[in-house]
C-alpha atoms as a PDB file:
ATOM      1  CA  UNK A   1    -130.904  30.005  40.172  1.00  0.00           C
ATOM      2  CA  UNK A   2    -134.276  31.745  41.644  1.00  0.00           C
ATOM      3  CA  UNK A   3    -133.267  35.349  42.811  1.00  0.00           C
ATOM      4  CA  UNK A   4    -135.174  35.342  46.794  1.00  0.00           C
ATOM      5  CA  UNK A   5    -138.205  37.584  46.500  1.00  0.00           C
ATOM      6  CA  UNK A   6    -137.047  40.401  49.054  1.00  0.00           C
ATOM      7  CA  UNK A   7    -140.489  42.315  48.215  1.00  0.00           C
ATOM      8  CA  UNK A   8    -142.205  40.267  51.077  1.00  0.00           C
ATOM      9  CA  UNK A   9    -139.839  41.213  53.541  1.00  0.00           C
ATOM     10  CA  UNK A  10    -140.886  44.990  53.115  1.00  0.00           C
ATOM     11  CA  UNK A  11    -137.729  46.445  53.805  1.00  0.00           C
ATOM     12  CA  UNK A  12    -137.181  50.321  54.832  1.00  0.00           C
ATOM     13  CA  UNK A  13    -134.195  51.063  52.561  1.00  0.00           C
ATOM     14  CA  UNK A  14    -132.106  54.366  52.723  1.00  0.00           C
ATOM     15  CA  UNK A  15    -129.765  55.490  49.994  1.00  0.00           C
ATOM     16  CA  UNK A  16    -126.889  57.300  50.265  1.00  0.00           C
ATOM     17  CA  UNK A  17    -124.883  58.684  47.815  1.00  0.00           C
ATOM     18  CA  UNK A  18    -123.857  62.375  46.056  1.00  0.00           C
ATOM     19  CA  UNK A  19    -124.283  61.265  42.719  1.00  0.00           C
ATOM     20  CA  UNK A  20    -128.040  61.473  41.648  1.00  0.00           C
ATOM     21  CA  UNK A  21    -127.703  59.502  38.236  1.00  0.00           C
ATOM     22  CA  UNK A  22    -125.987  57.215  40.907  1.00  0.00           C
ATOM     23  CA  UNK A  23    -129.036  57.293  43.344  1.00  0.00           C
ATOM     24  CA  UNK A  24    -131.923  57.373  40.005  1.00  0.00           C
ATOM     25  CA  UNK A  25    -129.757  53.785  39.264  1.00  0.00           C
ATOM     26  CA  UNK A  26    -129.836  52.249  42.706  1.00  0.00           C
ATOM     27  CA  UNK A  27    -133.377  53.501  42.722  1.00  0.00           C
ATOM     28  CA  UNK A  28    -134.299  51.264  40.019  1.00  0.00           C
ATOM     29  CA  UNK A  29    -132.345  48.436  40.658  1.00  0.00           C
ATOM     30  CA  UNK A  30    -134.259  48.249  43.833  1.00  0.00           C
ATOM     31  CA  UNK A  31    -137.551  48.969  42.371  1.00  0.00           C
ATOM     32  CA  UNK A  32    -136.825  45.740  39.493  1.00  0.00           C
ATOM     33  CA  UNK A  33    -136.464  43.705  42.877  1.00  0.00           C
ATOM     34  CA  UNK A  34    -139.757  44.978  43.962  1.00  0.00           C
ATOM     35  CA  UNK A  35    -138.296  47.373  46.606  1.00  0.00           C
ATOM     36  CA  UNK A  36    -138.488  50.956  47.485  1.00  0.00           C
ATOM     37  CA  UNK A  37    -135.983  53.336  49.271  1.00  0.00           C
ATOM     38  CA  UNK A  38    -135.469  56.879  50.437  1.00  0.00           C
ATOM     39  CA  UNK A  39    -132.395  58.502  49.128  1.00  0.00           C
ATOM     40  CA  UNK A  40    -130.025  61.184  50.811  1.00  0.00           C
ATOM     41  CA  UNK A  41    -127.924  62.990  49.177  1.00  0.00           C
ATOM     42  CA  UNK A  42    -124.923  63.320  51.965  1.00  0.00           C
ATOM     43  CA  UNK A  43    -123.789  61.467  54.780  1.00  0.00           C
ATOM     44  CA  UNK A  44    -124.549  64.162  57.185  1.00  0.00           C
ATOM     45  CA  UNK A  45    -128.319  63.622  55.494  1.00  0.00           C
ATOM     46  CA  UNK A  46    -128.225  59.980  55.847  1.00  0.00           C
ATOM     47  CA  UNK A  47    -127.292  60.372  59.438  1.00  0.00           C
ATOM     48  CA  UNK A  48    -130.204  62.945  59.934  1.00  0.00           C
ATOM     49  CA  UNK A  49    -132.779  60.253  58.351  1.00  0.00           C
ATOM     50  CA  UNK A  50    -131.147  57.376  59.920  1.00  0.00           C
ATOM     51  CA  UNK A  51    -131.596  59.104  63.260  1.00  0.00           C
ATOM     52  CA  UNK A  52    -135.342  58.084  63.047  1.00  0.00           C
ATOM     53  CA  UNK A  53    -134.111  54.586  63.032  1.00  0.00           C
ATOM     54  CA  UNK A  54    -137.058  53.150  60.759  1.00  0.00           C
ATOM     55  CA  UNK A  55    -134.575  51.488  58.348  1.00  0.00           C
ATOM     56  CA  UNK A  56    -133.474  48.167  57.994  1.00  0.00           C
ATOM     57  CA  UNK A  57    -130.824  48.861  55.541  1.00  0.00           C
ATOM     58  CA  UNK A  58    -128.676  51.475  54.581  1.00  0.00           C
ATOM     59  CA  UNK A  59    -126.471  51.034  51.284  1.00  0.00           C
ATOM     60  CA  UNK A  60    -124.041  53.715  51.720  1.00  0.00           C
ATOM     61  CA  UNK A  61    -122.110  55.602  49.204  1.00  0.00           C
ATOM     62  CA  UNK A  62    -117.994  55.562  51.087  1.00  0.00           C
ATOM     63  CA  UNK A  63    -116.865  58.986  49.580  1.00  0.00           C
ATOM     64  CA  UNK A  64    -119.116  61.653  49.454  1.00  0.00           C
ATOM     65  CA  UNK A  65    -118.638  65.883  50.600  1.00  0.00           C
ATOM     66  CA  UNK A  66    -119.781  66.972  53.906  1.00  0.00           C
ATOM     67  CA  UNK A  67    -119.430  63.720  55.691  1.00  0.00           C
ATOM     68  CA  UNK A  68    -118.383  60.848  54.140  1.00  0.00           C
ATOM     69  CA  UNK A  69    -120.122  57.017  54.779  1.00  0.00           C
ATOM     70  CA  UNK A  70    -117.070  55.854  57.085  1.00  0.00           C
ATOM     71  CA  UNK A  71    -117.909  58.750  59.127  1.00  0.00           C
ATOM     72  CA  UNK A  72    -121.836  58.745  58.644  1.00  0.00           C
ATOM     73  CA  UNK A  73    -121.625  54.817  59.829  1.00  0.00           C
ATOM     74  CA  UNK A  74    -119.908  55.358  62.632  1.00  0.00           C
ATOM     75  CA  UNK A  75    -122.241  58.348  63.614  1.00  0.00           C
ATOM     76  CA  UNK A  76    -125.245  56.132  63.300  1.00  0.00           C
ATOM     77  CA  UNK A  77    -123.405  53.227  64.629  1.00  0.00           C
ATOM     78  CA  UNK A  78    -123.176  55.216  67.662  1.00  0.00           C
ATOM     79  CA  UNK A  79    -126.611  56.462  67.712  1.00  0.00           C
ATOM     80  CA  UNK A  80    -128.420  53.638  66.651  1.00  0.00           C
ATOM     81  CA  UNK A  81    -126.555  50.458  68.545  1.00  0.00           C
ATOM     82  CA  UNK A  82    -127.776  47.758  69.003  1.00  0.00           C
ATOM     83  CA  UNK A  83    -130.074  47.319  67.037  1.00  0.00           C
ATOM     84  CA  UNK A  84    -129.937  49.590  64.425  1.00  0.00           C
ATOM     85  CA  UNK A  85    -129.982  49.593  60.605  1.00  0.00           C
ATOM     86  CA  UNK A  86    -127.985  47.008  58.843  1.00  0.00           C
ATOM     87  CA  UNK A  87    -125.154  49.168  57.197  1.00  0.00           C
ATOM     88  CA  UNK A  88    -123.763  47.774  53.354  1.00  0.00           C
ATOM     89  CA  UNK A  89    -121.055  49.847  51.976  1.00  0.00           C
ATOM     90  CA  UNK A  90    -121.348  50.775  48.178  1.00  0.00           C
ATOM     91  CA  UNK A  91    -118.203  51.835  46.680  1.00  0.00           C
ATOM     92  CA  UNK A  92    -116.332  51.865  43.537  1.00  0.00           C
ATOM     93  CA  UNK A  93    -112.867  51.812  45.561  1.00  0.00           C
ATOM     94  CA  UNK A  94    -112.644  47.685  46.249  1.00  0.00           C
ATOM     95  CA  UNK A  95    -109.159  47.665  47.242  1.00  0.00           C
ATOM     96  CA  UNK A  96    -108.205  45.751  50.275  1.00  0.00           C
ATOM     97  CA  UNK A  97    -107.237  48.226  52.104  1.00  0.00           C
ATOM     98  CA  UNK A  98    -111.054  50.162  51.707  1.00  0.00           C
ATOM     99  CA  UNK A  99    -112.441  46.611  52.612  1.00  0.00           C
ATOM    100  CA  UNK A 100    -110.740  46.741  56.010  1.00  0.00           C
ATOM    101  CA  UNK A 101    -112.051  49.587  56.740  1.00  0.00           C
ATOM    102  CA  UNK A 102    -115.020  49.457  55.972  1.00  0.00           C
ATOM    103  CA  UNK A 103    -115.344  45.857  57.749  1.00  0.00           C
ATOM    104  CA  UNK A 104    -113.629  47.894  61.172  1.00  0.00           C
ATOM    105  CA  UNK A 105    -116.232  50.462  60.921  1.00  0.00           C
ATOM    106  CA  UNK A 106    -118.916  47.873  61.483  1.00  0.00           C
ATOM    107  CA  UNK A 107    -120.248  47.758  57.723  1.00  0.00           C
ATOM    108  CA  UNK A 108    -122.693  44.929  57.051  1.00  0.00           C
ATOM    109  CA  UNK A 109    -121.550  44.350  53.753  1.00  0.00           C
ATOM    110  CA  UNK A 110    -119.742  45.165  50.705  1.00  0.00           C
ATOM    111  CA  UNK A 111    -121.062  46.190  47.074  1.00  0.00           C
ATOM    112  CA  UNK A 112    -118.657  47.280  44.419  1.00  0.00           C
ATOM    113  CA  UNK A 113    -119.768  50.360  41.939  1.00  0.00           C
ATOM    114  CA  UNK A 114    -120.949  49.251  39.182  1.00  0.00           C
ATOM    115  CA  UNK A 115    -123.195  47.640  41.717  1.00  0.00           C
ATOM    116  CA  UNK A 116    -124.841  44.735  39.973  1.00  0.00           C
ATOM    117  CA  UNK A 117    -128.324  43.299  40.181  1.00  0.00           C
ATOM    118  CA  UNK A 118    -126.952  40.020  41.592  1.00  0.00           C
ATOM    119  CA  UNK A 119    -124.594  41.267  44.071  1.00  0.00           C
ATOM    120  CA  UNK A 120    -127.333  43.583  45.593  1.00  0.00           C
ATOM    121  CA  UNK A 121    -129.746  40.865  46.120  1.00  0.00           C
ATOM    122  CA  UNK A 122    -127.401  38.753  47.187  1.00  0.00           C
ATOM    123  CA  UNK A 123    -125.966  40.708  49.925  1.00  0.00           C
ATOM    124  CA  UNK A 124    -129.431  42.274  50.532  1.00  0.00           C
ATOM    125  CA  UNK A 125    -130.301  38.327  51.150  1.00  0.00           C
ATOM    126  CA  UNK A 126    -127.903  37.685  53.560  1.00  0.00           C
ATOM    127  CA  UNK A 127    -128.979  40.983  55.729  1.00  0.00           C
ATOM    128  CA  UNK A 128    -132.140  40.855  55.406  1.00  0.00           C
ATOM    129  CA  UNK A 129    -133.087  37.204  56.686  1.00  0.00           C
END
């Protein structure tokens, strides 16, 4: 199967997540699908950049210091909505219990750490078109 070519959308991307070899991988997954993001390093960052509302997507790291993604979504939720920035959850915690959440909070979408070429583009796909 043909991956979609998400390069022609031209997609604002913002990555969240504490972890920088975490952020250098997402980074380059992204950059193999022919896209480019900005990266923050919190969720009280993420909200800050967010706040510009120039991004289409945010993949968002769930537990992280300062302020974690349920709280950074809901912060931007509230800022942003409607309208704003497609939120996707990026976790390595896939129980059911995280998925509810997250899916109550108002995420977009769900991508389990170690996030996977596929899975990214595929739930990339579906939020980007």
């Amino acid at each position: 199967m043909t991956q979609p070519d998400l390069s022609a959308l031209n997609p604002r991307i913002l990555v969240a997540d504490d972890e920088p070899i975490n952020l250098k991988v997402m980074q380059r997954l992204l950059k193999h699908c022919g896209l480019n993001c900005e990266v923050a390093s919190d969720g009280a960052e993420c909200v800050a950049k967010a706040e510009s509302g120039e991004y289409d997507v945010i993949l968002m790291d769930i537990n992280m210091p300062n302020m974690d993604g349920i709280d950074a979504t809901r912060e931007i939720s509230r800022m942003l909505a409607p309208g704003g920035p497609k939120i996707i959850a990026v976790t390595a915690s896939v129980s059911n219990m995280q998925k509810k959440e997250c899916d109550d909070v108002g995420f977009a979408g769900f991508i389990p750490k170690p996030v996977r070429i596929n899975t990214l583009v595929e739930v990339l796909s579906e939020n980007l078109h």
